[in-house]
C-alpha atoms as a PDB file:
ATOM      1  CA  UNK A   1     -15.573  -9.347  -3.043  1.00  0.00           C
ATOM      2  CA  UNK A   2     -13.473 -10.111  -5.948  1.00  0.00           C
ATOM      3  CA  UNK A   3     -10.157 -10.342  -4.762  1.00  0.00           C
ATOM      4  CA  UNK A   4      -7.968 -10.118  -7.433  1.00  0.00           C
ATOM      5  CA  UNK A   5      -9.627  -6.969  -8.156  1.00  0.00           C
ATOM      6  CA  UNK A   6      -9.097  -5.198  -5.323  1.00  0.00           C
ATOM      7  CA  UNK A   7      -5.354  -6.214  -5.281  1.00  0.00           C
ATOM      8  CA  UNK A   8      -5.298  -5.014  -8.605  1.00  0.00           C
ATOM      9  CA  UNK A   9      -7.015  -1.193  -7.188  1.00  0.00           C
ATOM     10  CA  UNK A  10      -7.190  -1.452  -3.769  1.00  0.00           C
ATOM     11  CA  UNK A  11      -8.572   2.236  -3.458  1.00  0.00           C
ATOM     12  CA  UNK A  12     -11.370   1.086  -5.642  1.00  0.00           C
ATOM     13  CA  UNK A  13     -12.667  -0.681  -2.711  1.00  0.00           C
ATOM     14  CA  UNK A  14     -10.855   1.102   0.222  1.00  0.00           C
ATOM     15  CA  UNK A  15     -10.077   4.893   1.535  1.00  0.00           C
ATOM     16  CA  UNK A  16      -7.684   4.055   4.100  1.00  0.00           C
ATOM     17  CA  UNK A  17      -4.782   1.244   4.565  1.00  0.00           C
ATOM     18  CA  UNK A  18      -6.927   0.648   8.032  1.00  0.00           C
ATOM     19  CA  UNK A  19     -10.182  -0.095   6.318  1.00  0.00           C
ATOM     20  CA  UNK A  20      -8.505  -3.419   4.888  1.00  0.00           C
ATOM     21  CA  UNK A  21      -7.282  -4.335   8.206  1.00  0.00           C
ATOM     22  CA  UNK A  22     -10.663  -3.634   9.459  1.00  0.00           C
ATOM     23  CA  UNK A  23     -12.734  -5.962   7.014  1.00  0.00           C
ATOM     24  CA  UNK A  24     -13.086  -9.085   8.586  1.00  0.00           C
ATOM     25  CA  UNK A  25     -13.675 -11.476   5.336  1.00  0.00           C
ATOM     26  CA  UNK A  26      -9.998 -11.174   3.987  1.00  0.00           C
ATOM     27  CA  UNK A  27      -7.485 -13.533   5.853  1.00  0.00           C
ATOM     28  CA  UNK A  28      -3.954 -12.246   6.760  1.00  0.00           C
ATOM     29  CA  UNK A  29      -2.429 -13.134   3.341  1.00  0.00           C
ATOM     30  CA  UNK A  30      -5.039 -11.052   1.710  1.00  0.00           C
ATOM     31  CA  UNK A  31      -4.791  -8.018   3.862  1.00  0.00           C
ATOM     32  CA  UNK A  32      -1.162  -8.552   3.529  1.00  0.00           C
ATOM     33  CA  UNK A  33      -1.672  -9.080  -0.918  1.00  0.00           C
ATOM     34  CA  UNK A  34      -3.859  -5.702  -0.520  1.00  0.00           C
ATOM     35  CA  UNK A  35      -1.337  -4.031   1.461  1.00  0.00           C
ATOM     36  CA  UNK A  36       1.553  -4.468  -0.676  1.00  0.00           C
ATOM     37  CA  UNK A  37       0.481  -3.673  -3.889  1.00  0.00           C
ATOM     38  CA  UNK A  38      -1.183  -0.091  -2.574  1.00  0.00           C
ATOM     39  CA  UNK A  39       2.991   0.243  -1.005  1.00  0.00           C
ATOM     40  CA  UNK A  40       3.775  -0.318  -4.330  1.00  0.00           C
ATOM     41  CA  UNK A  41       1.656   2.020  -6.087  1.00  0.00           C
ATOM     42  CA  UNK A  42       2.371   4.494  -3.206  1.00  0.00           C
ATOM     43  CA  UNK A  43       6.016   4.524  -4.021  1.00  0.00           C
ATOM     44  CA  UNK A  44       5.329   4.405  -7.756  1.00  0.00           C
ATOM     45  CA  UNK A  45       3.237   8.194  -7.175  1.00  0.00           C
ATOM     46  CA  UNK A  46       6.011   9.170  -4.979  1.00  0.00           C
ATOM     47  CA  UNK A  47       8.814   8.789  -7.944  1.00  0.00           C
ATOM     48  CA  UNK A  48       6.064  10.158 -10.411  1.00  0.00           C
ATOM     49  CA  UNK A  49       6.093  13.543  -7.855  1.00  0.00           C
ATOM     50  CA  UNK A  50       9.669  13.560  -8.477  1.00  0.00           C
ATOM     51  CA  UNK A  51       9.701  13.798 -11.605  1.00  0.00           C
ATOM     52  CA  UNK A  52       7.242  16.638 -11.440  1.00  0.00           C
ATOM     53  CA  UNK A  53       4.037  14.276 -12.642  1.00  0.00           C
ATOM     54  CA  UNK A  54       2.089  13.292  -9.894  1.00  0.00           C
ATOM     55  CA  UNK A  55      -1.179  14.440  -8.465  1.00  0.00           C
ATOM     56  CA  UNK A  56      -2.097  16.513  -5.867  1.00  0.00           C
ATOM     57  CA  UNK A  57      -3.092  13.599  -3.442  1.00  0.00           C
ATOM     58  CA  UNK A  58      -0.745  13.393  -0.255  1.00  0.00           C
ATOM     59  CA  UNK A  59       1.325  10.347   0.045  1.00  0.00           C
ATOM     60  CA  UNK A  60      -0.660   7.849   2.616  1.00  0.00           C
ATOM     61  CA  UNK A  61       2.968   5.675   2.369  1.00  0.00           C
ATOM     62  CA  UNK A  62       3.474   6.016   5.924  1.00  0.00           C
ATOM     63  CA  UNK A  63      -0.289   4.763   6.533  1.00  0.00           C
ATOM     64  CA  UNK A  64       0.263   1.901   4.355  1.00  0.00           C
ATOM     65  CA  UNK A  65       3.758   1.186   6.631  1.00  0.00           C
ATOM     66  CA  UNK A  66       2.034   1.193   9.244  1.00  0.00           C
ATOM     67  CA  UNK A  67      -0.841  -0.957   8.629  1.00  0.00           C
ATOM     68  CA  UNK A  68       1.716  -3.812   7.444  1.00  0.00           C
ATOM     69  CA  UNK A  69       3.508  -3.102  10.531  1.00  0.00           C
ATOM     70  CA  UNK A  70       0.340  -4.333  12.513  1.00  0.00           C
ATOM     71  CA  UNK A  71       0.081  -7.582  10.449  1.00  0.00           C
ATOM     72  CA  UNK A  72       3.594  -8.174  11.428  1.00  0.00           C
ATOM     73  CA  UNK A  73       4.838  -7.808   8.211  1.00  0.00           C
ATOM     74  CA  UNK A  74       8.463  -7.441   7.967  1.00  0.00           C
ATOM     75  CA  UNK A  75       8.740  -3.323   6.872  1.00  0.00           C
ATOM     76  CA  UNK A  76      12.399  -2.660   6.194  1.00  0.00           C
ATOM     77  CA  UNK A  77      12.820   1.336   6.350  1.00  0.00           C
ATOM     78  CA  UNK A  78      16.603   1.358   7.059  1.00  0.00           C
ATOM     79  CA  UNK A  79      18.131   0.185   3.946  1.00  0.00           C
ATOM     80  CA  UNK A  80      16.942   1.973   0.801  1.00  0.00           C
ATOM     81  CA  UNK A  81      16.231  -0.069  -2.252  1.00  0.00           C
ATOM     82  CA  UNK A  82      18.021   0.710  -5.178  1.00  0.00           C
ATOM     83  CA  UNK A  83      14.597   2.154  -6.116  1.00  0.00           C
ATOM     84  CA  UNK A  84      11.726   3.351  -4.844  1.00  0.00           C
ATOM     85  CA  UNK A  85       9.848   0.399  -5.719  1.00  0.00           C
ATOM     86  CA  UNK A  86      12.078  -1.728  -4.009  1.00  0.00           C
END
């Protein structure tokens, strides 16, 4: 598995946030690489549907959340960046 590729597009490899947690040859800074970037291209879809421009995909932000959550990845939802993308 290329790595930097699938950090790069991580739903060119996976469906769901849980499938990278699943796949047992990535180590817990990869997972955690993986997980981050599809946050930030979560958040960058959810300013996009804002703005009236995005897609008709549902956001899987919460998913993503979530699946951080389980690496024990720090997840602040209480104080909002100054955007979006944190």
């Amino acid at each position: 598995m290329d790595i930097e590729k699938v950090t790069l597009n991580p739903t060119g490899k996976f469906k769901h946030p849980k499938d990278v947690l699943a796949e047992r040859s990535l180590t817990h800074e990869q997972k955690t690489q993986i997980l981050k970037r599809w946050e930030y291209d979560a958040r960058e879809l959810e300013v996009a549907e804002e703005e009236n421009m995005g897609g008709d995909s549902p956001s899987i932000l919460g998913e993503i959340l979530d699946a951080l959550r389980s690496l024990n990845v720090k997840v602040d939802t209480e104080h909002s960046p100054p955007t979006k993308q944190g």
